[in-house]
Each structure stands twice: as structure tokens, then as C-alpha cells.
N, C-alpha and C. Protein backbone atom coordinates (compact mmCIF):
# COMPACT_ATOMS: atom_id res chain seq x y z
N UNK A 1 133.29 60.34 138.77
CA UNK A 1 134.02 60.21 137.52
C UNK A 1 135.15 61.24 137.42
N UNK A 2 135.09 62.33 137.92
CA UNK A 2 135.64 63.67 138.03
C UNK A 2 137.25 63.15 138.48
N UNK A 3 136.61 62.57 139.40
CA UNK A 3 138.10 62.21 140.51
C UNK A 3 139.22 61.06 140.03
N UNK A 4 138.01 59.95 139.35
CA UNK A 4 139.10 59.21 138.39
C UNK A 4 139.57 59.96 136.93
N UNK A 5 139.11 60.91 136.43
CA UNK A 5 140.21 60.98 135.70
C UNK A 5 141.18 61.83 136.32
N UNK A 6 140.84 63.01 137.63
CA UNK A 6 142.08 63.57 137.93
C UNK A 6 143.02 62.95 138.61
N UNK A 7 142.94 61.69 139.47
CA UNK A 7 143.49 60.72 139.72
C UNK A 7 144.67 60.40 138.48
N UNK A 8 144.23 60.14 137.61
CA UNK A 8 145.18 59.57 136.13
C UNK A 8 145.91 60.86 135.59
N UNK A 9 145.23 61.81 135.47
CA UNK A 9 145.88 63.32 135.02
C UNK A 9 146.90 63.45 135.62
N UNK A 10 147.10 63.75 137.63
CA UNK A 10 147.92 63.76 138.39
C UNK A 10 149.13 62.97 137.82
N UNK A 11 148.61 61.60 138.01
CA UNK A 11 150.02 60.77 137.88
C UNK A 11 150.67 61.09 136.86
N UNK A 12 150.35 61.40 135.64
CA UNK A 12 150.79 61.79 134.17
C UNK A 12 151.40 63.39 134.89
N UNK A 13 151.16 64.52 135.48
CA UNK A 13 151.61 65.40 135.92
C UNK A 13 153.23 65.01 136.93
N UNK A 14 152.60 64.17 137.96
CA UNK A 14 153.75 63.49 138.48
C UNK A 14 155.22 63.06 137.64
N UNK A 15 154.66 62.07 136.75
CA UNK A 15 155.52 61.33 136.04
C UNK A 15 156.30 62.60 134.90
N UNK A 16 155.60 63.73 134.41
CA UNK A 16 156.40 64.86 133.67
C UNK A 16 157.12 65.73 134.63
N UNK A 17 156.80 65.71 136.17
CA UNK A 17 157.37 66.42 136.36
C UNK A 17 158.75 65.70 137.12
N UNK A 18 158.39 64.31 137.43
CA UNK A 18 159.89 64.28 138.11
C UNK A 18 160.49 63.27 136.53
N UNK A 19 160.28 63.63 135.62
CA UNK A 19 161.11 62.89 134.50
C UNK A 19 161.51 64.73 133.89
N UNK A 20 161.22 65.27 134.39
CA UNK A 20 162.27 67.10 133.31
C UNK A 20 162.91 67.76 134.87
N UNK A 21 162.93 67.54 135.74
CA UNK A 21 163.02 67.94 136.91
C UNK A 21 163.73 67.01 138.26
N UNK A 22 163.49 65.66 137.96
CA UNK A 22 164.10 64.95 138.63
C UNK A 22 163.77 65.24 140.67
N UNK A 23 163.91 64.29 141.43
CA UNK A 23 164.10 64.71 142.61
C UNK A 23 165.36 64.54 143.11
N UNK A 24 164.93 66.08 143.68
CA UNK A 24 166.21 66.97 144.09
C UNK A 24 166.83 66.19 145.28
N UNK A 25 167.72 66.01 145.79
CA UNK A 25 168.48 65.35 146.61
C UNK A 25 167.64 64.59 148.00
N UNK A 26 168.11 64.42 148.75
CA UNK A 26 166.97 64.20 150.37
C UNK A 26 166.04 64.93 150.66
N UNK A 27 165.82 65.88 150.29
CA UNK A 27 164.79 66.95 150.49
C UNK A 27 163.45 66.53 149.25
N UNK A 28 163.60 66.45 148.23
CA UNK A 28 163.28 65.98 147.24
C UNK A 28 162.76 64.11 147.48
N UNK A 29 163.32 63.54 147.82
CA UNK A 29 163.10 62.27 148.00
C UNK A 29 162.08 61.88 149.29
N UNK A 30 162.40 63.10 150.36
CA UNK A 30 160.92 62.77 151.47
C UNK A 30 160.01 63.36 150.95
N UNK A 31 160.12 64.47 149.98
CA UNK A 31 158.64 64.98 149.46
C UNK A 31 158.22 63.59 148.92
N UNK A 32 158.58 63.08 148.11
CA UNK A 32 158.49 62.19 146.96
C UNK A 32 157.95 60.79 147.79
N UNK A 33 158.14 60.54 148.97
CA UNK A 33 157.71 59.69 150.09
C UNK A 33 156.06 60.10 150.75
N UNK A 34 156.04 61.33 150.92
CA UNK A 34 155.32 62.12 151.63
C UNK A 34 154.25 62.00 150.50
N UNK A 35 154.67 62.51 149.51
CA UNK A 35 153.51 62.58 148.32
C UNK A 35 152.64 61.48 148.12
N UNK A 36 153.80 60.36 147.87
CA UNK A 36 152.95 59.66 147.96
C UNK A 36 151.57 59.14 148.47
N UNK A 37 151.47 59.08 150.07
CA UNK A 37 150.52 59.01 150.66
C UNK A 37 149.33 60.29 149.77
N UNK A 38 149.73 61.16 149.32
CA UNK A 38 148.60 61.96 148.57
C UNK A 38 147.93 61.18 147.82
N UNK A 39 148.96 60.99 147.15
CA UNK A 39 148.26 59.75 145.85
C UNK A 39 147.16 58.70 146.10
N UNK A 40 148.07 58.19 147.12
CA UNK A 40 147.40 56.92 148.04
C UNK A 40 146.05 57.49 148.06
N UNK A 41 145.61 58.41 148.68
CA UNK A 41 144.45 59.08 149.02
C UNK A 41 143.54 59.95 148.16
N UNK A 42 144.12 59.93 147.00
CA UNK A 42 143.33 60.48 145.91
C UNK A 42 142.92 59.32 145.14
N UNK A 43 143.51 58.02 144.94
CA UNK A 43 143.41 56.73 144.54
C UNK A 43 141.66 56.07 145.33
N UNK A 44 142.18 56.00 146.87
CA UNK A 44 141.30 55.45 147.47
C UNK A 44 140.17 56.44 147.31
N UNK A 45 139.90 57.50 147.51
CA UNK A 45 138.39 57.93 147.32
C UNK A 45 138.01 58.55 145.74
N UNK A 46 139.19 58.14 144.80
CA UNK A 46 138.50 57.99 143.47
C UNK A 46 138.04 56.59 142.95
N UNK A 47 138.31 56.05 143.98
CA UNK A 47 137.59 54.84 143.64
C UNK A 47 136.83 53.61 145.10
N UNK A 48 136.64 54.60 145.54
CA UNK A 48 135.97 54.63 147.07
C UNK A 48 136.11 53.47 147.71
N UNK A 49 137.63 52.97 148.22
CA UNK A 49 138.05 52.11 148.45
C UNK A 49 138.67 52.24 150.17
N UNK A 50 138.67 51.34 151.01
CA UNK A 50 138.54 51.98 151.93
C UNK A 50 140.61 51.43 152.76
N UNK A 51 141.03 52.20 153.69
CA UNK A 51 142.00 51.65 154.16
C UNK A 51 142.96 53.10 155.14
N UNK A 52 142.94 52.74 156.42
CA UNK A 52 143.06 53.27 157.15
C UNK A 52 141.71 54.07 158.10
N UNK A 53 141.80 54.61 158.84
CA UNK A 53 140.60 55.21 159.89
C UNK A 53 140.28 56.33 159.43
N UNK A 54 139.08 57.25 159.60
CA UNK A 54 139.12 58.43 159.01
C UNK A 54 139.84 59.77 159.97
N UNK A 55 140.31 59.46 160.58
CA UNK A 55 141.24 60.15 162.43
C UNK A 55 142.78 60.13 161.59
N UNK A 56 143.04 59.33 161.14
CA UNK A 56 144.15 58.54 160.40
C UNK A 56 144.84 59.55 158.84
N UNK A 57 143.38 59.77 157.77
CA UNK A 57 143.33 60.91 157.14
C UNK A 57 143.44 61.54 157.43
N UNK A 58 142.23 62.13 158.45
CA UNK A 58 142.28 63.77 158.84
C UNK A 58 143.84 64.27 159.32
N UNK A 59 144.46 63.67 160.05
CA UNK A 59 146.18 63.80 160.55
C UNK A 59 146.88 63.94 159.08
N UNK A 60 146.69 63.07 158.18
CA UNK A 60 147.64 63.30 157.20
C UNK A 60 147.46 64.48 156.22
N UNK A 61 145.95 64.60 156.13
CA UNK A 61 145.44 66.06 155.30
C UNK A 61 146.30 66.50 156.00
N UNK A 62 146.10 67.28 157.25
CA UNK A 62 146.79 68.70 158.09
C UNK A 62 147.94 68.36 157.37
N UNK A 63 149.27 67.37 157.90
CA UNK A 63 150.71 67.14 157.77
C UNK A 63 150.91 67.52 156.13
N UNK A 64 149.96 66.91 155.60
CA UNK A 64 150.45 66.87 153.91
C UNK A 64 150.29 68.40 153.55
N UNK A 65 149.35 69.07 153.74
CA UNK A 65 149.70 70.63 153.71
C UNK A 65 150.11 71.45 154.21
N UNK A 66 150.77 71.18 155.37
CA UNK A 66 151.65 71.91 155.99
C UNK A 66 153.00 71.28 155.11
N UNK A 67 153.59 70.50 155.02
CA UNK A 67 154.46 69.91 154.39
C UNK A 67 154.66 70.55 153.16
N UNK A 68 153.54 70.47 151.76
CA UNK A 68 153.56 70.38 150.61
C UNK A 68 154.12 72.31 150.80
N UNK A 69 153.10 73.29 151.66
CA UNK A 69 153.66 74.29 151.46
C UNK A 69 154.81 74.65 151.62
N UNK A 70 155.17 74.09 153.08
CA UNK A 70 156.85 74.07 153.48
C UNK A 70 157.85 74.06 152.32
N UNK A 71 157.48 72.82 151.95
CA UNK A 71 158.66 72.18 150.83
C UNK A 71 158.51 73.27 149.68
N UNK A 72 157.43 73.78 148.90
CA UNK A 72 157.44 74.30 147.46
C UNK A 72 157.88 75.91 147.94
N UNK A 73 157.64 76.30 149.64
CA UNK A 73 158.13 77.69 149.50
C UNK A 73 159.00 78.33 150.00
N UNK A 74 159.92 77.23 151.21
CA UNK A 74 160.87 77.24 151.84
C UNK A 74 161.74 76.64 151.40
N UNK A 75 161.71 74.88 151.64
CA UNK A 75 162.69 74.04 151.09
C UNK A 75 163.33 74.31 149.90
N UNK A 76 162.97 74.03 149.09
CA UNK A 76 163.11 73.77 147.95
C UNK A 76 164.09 74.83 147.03
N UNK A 77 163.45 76.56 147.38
CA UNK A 77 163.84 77.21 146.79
C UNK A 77 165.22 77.45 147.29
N UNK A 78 165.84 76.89 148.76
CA UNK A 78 166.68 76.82 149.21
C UNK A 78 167.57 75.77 148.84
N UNK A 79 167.10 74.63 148.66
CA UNK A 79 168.25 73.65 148.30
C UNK A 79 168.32 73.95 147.38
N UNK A 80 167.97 74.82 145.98
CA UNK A 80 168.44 75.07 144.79
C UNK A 80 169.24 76.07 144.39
N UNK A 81 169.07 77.09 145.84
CA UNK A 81 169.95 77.78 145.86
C UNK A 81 169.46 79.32 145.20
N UNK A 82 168.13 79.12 144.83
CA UNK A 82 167.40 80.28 144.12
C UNK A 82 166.30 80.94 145.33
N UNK A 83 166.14 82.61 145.15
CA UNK A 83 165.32 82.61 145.83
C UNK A 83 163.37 82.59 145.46
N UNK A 84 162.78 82.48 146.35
CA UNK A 84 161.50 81.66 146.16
C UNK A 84 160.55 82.88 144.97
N UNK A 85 159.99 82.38 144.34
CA UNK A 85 159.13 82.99 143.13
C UNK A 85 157.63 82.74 143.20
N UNK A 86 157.21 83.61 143.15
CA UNK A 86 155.38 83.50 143.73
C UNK A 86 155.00 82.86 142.28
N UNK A 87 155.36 83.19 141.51
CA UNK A 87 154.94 81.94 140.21
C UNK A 87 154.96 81.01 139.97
N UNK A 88 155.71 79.89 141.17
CA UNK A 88 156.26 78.95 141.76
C UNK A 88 154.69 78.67 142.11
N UNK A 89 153.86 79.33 142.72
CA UNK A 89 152.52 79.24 143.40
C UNK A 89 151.55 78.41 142.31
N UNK A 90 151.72 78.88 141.10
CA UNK A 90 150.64 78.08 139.97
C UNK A 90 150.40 76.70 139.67
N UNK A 91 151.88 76.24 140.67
CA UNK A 91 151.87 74.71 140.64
C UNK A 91 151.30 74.08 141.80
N UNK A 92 151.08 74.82 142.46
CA UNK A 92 150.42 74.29 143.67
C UNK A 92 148.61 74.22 143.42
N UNK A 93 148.49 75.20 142.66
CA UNK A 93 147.02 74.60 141.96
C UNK A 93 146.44 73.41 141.88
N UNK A 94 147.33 72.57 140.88
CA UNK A 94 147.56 71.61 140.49
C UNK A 94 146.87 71.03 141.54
N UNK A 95 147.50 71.30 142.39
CA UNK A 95 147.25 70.12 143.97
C UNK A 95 146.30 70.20 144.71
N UNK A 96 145.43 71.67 144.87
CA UNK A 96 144.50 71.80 145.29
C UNK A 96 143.47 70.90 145.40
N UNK A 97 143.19 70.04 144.04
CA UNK A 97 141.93 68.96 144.16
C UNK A 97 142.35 68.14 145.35
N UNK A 98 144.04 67.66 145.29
CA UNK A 98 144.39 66.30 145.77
C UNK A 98 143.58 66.86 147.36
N UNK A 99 144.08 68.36 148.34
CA UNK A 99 143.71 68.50 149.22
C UNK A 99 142.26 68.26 149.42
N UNK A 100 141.68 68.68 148.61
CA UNK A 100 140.15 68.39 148.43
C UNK A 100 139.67 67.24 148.36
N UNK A 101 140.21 66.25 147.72
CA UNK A 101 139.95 65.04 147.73
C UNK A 101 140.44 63.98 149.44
N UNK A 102 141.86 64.17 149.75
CA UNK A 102 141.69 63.95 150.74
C UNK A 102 140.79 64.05 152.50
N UNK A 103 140.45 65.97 151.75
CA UNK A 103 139.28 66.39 153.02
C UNK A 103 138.19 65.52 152.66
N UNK A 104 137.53 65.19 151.82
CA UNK A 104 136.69 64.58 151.18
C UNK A 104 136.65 63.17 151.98
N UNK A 105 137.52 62.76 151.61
CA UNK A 105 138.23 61.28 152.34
C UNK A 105 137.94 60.69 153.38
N UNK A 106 138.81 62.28 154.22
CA UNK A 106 138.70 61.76 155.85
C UNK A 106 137.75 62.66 156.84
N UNK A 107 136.80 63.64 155.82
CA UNK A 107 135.57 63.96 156.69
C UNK A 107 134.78 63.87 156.72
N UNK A 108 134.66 63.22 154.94
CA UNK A 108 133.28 62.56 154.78
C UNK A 108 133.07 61.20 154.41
N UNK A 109 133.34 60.72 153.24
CA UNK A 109 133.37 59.48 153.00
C UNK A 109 133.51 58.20 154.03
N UNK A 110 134.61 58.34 154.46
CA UNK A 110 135.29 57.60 155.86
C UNK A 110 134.30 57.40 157.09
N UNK A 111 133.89 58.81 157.16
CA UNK A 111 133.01 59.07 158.15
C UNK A 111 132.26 58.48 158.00
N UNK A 112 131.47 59.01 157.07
CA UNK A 112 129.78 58.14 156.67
C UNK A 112 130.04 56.56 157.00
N UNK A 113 131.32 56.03 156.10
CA UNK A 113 131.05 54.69 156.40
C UNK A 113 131.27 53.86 157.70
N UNK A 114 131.84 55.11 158.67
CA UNK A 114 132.30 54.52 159.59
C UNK A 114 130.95 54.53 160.38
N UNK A 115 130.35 55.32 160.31
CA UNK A 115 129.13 55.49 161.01
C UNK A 115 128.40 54.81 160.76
N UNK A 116 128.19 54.01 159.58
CA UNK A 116 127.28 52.97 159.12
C UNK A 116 127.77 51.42 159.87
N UNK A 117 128.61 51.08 160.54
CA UNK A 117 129.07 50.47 160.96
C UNK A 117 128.70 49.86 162.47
């Protein structure tokens, strides 16, 4: 239950933040690509739905957090032209479940069912 409502919370987080904030040029628009697949994956194991391999997850967990940090502590503060602010960090909170939910995903859930198979 936990996961569907943070599932719905997220998107409502999503949707405030690129409606006061907008995405920022090409840099902004592959996050916004990239993210997606988060979603995707907080979607499917809040509602334990199955699609893709769990080999398939596990690759995108790693990429998506290597990525998500890249972008919020390198990118970003650069294409704006500001330099980077560790208070900048509180938003990455936020995201912590999604990582959790995806490990969730593709080391266990996935697994189990693949193994039942």
C-alpha cells in the first residue's frame, strides 16, 4: 500500500516540479526521458506488474543512479550557470524510495517470480 501511494505522491512531486521549474534545455529533457523509466519502475512494483527481465532492472537501477546523481550535482548546476549547493541534496531524498523500489524490483520481486517459473 506504502508504494502505491508514493507512486501517486511522486507524480504530483514530478508534475510541481517541472510545472515552477520547467525542463531545462537537452540536458533537462534526457533527464526527463531517463526518469521516466524510474517511474516506469516504481509503477510496476507498486502494483506488482511484471515487464522486462530482472538482469534488465538491475542495469537500469545502477544507470539511473549514477545518472540521477550526475545530473542533480554536476549537470545541472552547470547548465544554469550556478555553482552546485549541498541543499540541492534534500531533493534527492525525495528519490531515495524510487531507488529502493526499483532494487526491490529487480532483486527481488522479479527474481522470485522468475524463479517460480
Amino acid at each position: 500500500m506504502f508504494w502505491k501511494i508514493y507512486f501517486w505522491f511522486f507524480i504530483l512531486l514530478l508534475i510541481l516540479g517541472y510545472s515552477t521549474g520547467g525542463v531545462g534545455g537537452i540536458w533537462g529533457i534526457i533527464d526527463s526521458v531517463i526518469s521516466l523509466g524510474a517511474l516506469g519502475g516504481l509503477y510496476l512494483y507498486a502494483y506488482r506488474k511484471t515487464l522486462f527481465s530482472s538482469m534488465a532492472w538491475k542495469a537500469y537501477l545502477f544507470m539511473f543512479v549514477i545518472w540521477d546523481l550526475t545530473y542533480n550535482i554536476i549537470i545541472q548546476p552547470r547548465a544554469s550557470g550556478t555553482a552546485f549547493d549541498p541543499i540541492n541534496l534534500i531533493g534527492l531524498l525525495f528519490v531515495v524510495p524510487v531507488y529502493i523500489a526499483l532494487y526491490l524490483y529487480g532483486f527481488r520481486f522479479l527474481k522470485e517470480k522468475e524463479s517460480r517459473q
